[in-house]
Protein backbone atom coordinates (compact mmCIF):
# COMPACT_ATOMS: atom_id res chain seq x y z
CA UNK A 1 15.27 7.68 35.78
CA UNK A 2 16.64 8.56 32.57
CA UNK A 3 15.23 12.12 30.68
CA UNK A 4 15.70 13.43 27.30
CA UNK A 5 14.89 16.98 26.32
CA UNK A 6 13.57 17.61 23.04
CA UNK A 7 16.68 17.76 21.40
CA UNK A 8 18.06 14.70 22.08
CA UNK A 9 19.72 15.75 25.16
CA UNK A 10 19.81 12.91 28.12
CA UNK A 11 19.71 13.33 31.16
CA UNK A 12 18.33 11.64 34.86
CA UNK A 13 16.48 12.71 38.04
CA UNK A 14 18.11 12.45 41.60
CA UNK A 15 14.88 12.99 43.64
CA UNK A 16 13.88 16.62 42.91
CA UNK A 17 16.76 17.54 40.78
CA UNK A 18 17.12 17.33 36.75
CA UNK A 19 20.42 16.77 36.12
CA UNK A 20 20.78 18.01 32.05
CA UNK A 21 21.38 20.41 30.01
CA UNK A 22 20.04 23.69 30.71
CA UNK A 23 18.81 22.98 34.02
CA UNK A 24 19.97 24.58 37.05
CA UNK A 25 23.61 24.10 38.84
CA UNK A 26 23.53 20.64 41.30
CA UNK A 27 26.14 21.16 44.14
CA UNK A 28 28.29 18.59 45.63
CA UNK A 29 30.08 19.06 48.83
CA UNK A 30 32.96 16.68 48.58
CA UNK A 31 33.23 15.65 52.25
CA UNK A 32 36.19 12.82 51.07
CA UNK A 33 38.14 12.11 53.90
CA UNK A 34 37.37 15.68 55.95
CA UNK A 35 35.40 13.99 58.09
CA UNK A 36 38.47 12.62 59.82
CA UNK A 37 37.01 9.54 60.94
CA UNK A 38 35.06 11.02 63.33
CA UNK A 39 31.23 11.06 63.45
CA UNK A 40 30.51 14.62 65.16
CA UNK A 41 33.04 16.22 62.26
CA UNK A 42 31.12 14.94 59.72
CA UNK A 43 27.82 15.79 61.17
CA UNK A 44 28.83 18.88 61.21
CA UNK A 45 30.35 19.56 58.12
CA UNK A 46 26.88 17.81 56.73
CA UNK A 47 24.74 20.40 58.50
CA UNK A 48 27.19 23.45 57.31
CA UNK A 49 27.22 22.07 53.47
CA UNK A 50 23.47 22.15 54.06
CA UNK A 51 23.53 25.92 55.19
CA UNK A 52 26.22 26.66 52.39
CA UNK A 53 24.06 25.46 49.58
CA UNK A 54 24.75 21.96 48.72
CA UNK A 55 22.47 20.07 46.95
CA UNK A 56 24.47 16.47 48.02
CA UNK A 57 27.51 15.43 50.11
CA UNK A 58 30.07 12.98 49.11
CA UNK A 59 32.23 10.82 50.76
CA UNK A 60 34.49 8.14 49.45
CA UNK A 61 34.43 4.31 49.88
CA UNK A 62 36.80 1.86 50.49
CA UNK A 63 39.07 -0.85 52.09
CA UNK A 64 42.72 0.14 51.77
CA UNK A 65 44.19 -2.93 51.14
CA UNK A 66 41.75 -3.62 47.77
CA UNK A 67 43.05 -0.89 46.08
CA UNK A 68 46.46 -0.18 46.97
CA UNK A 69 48.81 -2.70 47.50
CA UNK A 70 50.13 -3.34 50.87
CA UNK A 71 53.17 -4.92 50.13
CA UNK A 72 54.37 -2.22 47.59
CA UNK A 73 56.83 -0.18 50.02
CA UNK A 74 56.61 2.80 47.41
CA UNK A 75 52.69 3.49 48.16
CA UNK A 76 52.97 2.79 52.01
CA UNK A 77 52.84 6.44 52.47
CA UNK A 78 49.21 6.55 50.41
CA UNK A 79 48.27 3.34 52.37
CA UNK A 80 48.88 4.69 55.25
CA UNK A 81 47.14 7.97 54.57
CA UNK A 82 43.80 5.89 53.19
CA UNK A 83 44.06 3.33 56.49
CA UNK A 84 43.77 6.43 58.89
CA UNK A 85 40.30 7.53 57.44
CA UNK A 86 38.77 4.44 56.46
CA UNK A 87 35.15 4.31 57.76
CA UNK A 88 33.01 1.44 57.78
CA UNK A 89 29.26 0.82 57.16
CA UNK A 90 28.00 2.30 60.43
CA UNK A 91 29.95 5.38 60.22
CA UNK A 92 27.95 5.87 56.29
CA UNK A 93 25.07 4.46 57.97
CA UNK A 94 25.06 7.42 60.16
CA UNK A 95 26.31 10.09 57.85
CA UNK A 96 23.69 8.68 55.51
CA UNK A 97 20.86 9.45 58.06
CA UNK A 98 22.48 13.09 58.86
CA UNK A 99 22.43 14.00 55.31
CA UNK A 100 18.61 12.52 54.45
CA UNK A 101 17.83 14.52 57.82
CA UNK A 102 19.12 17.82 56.08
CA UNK A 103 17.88 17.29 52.88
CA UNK A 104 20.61 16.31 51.17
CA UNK A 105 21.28 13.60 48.77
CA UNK A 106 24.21 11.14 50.05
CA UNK A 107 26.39 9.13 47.82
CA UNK A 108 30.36 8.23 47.62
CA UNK A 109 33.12 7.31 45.61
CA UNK A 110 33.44 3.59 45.92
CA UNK A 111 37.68 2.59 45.00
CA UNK A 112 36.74 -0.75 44.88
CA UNK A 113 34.16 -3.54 44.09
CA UNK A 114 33.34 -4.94 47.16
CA UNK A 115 32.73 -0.71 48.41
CA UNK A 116 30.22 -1.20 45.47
CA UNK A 117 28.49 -3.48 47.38
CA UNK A 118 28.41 -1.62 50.34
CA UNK A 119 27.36 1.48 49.06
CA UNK A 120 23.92 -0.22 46.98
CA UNK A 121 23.17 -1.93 50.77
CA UNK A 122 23.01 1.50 51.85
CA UNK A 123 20.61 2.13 48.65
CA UNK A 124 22.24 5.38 47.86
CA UNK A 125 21.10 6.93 44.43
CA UNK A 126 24.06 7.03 42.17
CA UNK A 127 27.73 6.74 42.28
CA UNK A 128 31.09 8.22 41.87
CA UNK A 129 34.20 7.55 39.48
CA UNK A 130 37.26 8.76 40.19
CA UNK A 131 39.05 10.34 38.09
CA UNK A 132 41.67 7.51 38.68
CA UNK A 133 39.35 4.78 37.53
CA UNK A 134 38.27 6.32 34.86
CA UNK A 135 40.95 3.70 33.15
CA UNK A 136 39.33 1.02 35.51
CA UNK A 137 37.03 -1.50 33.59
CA UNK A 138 36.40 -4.05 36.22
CA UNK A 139 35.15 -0.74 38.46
CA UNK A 140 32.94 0.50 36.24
CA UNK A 141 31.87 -2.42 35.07
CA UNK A 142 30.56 -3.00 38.96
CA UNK A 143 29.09 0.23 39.14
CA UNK A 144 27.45 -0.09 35.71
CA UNK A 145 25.86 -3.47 37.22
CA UNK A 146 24.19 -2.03 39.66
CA UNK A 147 21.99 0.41 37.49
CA UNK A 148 22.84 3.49 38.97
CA UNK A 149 23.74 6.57 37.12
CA UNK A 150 27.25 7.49 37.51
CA UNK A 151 29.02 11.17 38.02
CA UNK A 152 32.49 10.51 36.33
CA UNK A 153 36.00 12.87 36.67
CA UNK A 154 38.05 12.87 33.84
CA UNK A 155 41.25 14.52 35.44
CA UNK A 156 44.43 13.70 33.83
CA UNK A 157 42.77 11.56 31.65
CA UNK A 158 43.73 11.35 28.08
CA UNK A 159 41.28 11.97 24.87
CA UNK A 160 40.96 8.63 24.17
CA UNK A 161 40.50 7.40 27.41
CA UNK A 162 37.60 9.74 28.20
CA UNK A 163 36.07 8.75 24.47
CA UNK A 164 36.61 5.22 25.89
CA UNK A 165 34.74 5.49 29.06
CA UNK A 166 31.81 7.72 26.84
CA UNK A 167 31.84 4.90 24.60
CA UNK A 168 31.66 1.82 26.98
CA UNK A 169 29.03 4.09 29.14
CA UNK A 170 26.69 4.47 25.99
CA UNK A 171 26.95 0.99 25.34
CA UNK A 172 25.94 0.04 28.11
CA UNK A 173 23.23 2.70 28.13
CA UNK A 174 23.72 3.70 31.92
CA UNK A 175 22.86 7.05 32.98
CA UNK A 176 25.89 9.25 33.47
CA UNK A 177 27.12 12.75 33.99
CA UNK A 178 30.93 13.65 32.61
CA UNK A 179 33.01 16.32 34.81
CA UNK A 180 36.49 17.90 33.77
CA UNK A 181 38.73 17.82 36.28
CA UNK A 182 42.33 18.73 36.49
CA UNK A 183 43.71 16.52 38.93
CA UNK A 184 46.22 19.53 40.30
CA UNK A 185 45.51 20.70 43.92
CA UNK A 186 44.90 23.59 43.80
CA UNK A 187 44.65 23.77 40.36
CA UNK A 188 45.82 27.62 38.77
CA UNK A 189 43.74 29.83 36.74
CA UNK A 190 46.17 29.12 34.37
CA UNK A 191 45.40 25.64 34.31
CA UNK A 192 41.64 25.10 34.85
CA UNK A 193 41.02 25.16 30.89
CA UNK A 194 37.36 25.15 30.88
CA UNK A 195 36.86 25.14 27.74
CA UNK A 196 36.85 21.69 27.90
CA UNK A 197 33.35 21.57 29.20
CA UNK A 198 32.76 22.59 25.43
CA UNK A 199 34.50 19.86 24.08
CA UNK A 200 32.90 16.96 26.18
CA UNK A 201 29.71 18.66 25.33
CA UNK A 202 30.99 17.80 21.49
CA UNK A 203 31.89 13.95 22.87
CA UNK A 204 28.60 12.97 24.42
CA UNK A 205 24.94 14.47 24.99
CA UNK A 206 25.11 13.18 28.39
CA UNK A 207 25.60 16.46 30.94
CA UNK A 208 28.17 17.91 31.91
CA UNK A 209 30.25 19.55 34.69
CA UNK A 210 33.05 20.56 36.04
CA UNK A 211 35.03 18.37 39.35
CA UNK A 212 36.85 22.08 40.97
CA UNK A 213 40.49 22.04 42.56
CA UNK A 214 40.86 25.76 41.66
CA UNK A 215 40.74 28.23 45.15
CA UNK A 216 38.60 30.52 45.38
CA UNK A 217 34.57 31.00 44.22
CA UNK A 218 34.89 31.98 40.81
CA UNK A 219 35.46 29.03 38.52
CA UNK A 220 31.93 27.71 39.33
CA UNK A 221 29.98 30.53 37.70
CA UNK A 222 32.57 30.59 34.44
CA UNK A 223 31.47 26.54 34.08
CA UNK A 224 28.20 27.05 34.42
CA UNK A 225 28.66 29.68 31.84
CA UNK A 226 30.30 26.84 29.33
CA UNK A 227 27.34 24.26 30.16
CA UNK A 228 28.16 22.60 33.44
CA UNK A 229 25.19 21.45 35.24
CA UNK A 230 26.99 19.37 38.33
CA UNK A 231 29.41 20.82 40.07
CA UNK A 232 31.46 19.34 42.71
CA UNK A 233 34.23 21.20 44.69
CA UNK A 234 36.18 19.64 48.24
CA UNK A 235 34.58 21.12 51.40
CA UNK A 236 35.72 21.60 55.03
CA UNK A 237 34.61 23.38 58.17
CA UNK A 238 38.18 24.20 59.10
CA UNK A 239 40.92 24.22 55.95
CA UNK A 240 43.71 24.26 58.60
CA UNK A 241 42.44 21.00 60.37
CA UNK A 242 44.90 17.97 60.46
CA UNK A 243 44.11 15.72 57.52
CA UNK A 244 45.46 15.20 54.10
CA UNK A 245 42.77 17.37 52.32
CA UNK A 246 41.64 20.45 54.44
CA UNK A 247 44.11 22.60 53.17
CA UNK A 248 42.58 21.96 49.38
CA UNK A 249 38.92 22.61 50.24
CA UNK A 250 36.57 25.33 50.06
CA UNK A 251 35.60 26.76 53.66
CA UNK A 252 31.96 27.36 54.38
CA UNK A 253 32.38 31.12 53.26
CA UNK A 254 33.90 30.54 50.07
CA UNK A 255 31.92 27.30 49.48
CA UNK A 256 28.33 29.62 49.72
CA UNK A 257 29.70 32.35 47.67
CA UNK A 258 30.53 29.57 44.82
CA UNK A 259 26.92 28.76 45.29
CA UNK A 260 26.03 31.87 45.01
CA UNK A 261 28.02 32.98 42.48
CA UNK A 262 27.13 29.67 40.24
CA UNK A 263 23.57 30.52 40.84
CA UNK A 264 23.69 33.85 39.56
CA UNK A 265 25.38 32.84 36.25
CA UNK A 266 22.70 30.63 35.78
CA UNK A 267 20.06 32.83 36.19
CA UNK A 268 22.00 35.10 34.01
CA UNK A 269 22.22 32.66 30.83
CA UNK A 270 18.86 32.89 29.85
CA UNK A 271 17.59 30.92 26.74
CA UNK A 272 19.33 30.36 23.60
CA UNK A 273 17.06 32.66 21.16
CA UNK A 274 17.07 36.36 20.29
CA UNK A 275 14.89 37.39 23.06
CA UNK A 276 13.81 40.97 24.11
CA UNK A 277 12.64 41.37 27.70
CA UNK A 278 9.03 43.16 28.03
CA UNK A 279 9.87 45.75 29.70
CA UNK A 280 12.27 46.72 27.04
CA UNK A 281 9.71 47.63 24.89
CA UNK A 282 8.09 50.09 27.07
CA UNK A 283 11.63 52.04 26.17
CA UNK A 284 10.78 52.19 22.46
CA UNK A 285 9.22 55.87 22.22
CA UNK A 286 11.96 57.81 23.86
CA UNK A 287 14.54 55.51 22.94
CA UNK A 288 13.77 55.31 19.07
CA UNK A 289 13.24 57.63 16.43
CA UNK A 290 11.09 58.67 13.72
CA UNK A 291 11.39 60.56 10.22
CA UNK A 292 10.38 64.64 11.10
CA UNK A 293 11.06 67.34 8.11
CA UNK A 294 13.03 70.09 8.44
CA UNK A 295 14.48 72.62 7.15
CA UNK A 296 13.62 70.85 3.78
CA UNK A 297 15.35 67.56 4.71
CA UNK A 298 13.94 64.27 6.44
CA UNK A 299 15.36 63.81 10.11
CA UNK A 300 15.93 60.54 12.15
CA UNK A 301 14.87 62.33 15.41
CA UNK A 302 13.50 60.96 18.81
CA UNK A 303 10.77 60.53 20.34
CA UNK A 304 9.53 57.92 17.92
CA UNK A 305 6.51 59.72 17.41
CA UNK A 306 5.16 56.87 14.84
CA UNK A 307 4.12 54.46 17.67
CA UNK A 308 1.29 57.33 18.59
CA UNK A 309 0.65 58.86 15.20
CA UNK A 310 0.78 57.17 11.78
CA UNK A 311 1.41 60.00 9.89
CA UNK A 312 5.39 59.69 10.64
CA UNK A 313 7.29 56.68 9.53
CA UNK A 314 9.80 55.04 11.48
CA UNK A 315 13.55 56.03 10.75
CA UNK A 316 14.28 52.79 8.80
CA UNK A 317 12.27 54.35 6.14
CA UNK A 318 14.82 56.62 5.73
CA UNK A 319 15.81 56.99 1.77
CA UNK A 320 19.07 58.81 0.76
């Protein structure tokens, strides 16, 4: 369901969450291929993203030979990397189930159209671009189709193909969240240039966030601090296990101190207006000062003895 804040701002619900501006972190545990085809893996890494902090595990969707051609000997490598950890509609079925059983919101990044399909039989609550197809108009014209707000990357995208996609997504009037992404794994400090959560925040008043390949826990709370409200980083129980993408993901360690980390730079933003905590106040005598002669002259000095008797003046009274 689509939302709009008072100022214009969009946004949509994924059962308890509000994902918009101002509203707190949503987590994504990119599961991807780290379940290595295997259903007690990905239980398991479920259940720990669960215990870690995740709001919602992802997984991605496909058939190898729709999206990259078999026949083209260059990509045979990539083929045969995407044919090893192919899963099929029982193995989401169950991971589905695992993840509703935990709490956890389930979805997946379908690479092609007929993945679409298999993912809106499974009646999962939104979808994800790749960063990949963010060029892809007969993919996102299928996922627009099936009503479901989107969560789009925009790594290595250029300006005006992420102005593009904003544009053909507002048209269209679907529900959708924009991430930066650097498509570098891992991605160096150097490189993570998130200050580009400010500039998509300039390109659309859809929300924001940020898709992380950086290592480490700390890039999370900096995002959050420019305005990112999803964030989605690549998790694994084990990130020396056998499998193309282990080595690039958070373990659970790091993965609950991003959390927490994230978290506490929310809670740490606070509201945009000059605002003075109560209990500041209660500082104001001994902290303060008021005009006291002497010696013939007029003295700022503390306490500020005009908040008990109103025969002193405060000290901005002052006159040279």
């Amino acid at each position: 369901m689509n939302i709009t804040d008072g100022r214009g701002m969009t946004g949509f619900n994924l059962g308890s969450h509000k994902i918009a501006k101002s509203q707190p972190p949503f987590f994504i545990a990119e599961i991807g291929l780290n379940h290595n085809k295997d259903l007690e893996i990905g239980k398991r890494t479920i259940q720990k993203a669960k215990e870690c902090g995740a709001n919602a595990v992802k997984f991605q969707t496909y058939s190898t030979k729709d999206f990259i051609d078999p026949e083209d000997e260059s990509a045979k490598f990539l083929f045969d990397i995407f044919q090893k950890y192919e899963i099929d509609f029982e193995f989401h079925k169950n991971m589905q189930k695992v993840a509703n059983d935990e709490g956890l919101i389930f979805f997946s990044t379908p690479l092609d159209s007929k993945s679409v399909d298999l993912l809106v039989n499974l009646k999962v609550p939104l979808l994800k671009i790749a960063s990949g197809d963010i060029v892809n108009r007969e993919l996102l014209t299928k996922s627009v189709s099936t009503g479901l707000p989107l969560i789009i990357s925009t790594g290595a995208a250029l300006p005006h193909e992420i102005i593009r996609a904003i544009e053909f997504l507002e048209e269209k009037k679907v529900d959708f969240a924009l991430l930066h992404c650097v498509s570098l794994y891992p991605t160096q400090p150097n490189q993570a240039n998130l200050k580009t959560l400010i500039t998509l925040q300039q390109l659309t008043d859809s929300p924001i966030g940020f898709s992380d390949h950086t290592s480490g826990d700390l890039a999370g709370a900096i995002a959050v601090s420019l305005g990112a409200v999803v964030l989605e980083k690549h998790f694994t129980l084990d990130r020396k296990a056998p499998g193309p993408d282990h080595s690039i993901s958070a373990d659970p360690n790091t993965f609950q101190t991003y959390v927490e980390k994230a978290t506490l730079a929310y809670q740490m933003l606070g509201e945009e207006k000059l605002k003075r905590q109560p209990e500041e106040l209660s500082g104001w005598y001994f902290g303060r000062r008021s005009l006291v002669p002497r010696d013939g002259k007029t003295l700022a000095q503390r306490p500020a003895k005009h908040l008990k008797d109103k025969k002193f003046l405060e000290a901005w009274l002052w006159e040279d």
